[in-house]
Protein backbone atom coordinates (compact mmCIF):
# COMPACT_ATOMS: atom_id res chain seq x y z
CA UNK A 1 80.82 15.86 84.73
CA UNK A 2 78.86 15.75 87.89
CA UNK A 3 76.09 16.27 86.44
CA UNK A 4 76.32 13.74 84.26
CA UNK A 5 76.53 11.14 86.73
CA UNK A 6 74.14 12.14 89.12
CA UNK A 7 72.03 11.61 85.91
CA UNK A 8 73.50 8.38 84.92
CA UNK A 9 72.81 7.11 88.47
CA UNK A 10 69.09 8.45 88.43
CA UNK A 11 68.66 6.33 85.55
CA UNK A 12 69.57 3.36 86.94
CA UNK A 13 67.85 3.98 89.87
CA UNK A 14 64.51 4.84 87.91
CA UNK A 15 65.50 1.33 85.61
CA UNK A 16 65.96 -0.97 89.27
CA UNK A 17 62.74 0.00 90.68
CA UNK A 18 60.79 -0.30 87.41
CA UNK A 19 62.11 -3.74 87.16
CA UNK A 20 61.13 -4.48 90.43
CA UNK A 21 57.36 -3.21 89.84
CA UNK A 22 57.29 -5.37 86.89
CA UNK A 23 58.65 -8.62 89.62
CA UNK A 24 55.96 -6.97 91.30
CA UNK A 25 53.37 -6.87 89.15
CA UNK A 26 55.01 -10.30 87.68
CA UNK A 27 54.07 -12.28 91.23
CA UNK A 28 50.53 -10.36 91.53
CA UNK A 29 49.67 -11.89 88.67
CA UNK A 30 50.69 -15.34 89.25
CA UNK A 31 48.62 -15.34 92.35
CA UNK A 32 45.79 -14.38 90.40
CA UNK A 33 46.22 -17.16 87.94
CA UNK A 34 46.16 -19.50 90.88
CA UNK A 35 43.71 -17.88 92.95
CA UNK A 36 41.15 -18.40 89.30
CA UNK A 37 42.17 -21.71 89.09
CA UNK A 38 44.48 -21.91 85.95
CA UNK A 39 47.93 -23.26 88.05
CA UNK A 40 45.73 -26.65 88.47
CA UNK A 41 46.33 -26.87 84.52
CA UNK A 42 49.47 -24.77 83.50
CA UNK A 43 52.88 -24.15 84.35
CA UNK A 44 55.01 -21.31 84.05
CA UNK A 45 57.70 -23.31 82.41
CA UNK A 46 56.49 -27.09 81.87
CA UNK A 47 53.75 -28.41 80.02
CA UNK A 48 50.92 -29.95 82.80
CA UNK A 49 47.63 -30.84 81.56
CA UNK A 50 47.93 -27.78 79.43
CA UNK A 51 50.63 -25.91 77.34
CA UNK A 52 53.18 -24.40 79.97
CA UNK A 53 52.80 -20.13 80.11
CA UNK A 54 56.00 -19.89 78.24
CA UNK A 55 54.65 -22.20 75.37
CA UNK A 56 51.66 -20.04 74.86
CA UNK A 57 53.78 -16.45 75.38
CA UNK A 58 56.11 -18.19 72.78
CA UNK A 59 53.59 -19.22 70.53
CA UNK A 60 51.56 -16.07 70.21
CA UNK A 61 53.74 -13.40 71.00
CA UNK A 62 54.42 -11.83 67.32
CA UNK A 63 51.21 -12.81 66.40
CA UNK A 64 48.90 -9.44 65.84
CA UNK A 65 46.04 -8.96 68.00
CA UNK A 66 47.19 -12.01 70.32
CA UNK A 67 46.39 -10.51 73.26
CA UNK A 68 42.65 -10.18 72.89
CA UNK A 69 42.51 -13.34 71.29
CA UNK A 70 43.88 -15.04 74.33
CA UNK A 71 41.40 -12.82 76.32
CA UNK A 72 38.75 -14.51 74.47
CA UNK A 73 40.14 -17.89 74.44
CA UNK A 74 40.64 -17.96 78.40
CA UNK A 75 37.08 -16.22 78.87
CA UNK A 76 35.40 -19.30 76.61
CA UNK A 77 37.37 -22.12 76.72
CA UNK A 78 38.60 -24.21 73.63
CA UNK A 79 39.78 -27.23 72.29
CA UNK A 80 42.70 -28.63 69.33
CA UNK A 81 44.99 -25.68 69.23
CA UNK A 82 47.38 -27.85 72.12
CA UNK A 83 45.63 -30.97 71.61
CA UNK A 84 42.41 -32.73 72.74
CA UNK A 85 42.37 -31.50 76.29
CA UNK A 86 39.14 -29.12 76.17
CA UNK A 87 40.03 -25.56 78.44
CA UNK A 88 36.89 -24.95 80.18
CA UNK A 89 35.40 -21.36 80.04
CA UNK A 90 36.71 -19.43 83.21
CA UNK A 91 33.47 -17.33 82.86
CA UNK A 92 33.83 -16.97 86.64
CA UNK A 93 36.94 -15.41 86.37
CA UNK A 94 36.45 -11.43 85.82
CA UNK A 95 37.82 -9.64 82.86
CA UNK A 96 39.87 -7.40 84.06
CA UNK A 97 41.79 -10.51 85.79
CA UNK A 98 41.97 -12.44 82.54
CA UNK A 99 43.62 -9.52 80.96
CA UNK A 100 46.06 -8.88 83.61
CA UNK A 101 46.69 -12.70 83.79
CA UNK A 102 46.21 -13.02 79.96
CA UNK A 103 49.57 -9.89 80.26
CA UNK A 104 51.75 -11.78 82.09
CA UNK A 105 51.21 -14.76 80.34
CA UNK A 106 52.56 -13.16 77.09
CA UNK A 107 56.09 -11.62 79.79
CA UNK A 108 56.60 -15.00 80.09
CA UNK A 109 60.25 -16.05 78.51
């Protein structure tokens, strides 16, 4: 029974401080998005000048392959999938930040 508990409680232990990496990881990436520019044009939760994060994550997350598609979007701008507002290229912005960026995006719920 002991045993048992001490596991239980291990668990949950292990399950808080994963979820607090991912807050974490969560806010690292949000400072990245604004540190490359993309807060001046999105929201987490509203629509701005672009879709808000949660539109996109909403709109894309069952979608197969969305994640590198995003990638690619992001990296080379676009236009008429949210309207007329061109999204410059953020060829400035490395890769490995898109993706990370590009990841939380696609948390976002």
């Amino acid at each position: 029974m002991m045993k048992a508990i001490a596991t239980i409680l291990a668990a949950a232990a292990g399950a808080s401080l994963a979820a607090g990496a991912h807050a974490a990881d969560a806010k690292a990436a949000e400072a990245l998005a604004k540190a490359s520019g993309c807060l001046a044009c999105h929201t987490v939760d509203k629509k701005l000048v672009g879709p808000s994060y949660k539109q996109i994550a909403d709109k894309y997350r069952k979608e197969k392959g969305a994640e590198a598609n995003l990638i690619g979007k992001v990296k080379a701008g676009g236009k008429g999938v949210w309207g007329d507002v061109p999204m410059p290229p953020n060829a400035h912005v490395k890769d490995a930040d898109i993706k990370t960026i590009v990841q939380w995006i696609m948390s976002v719920k």
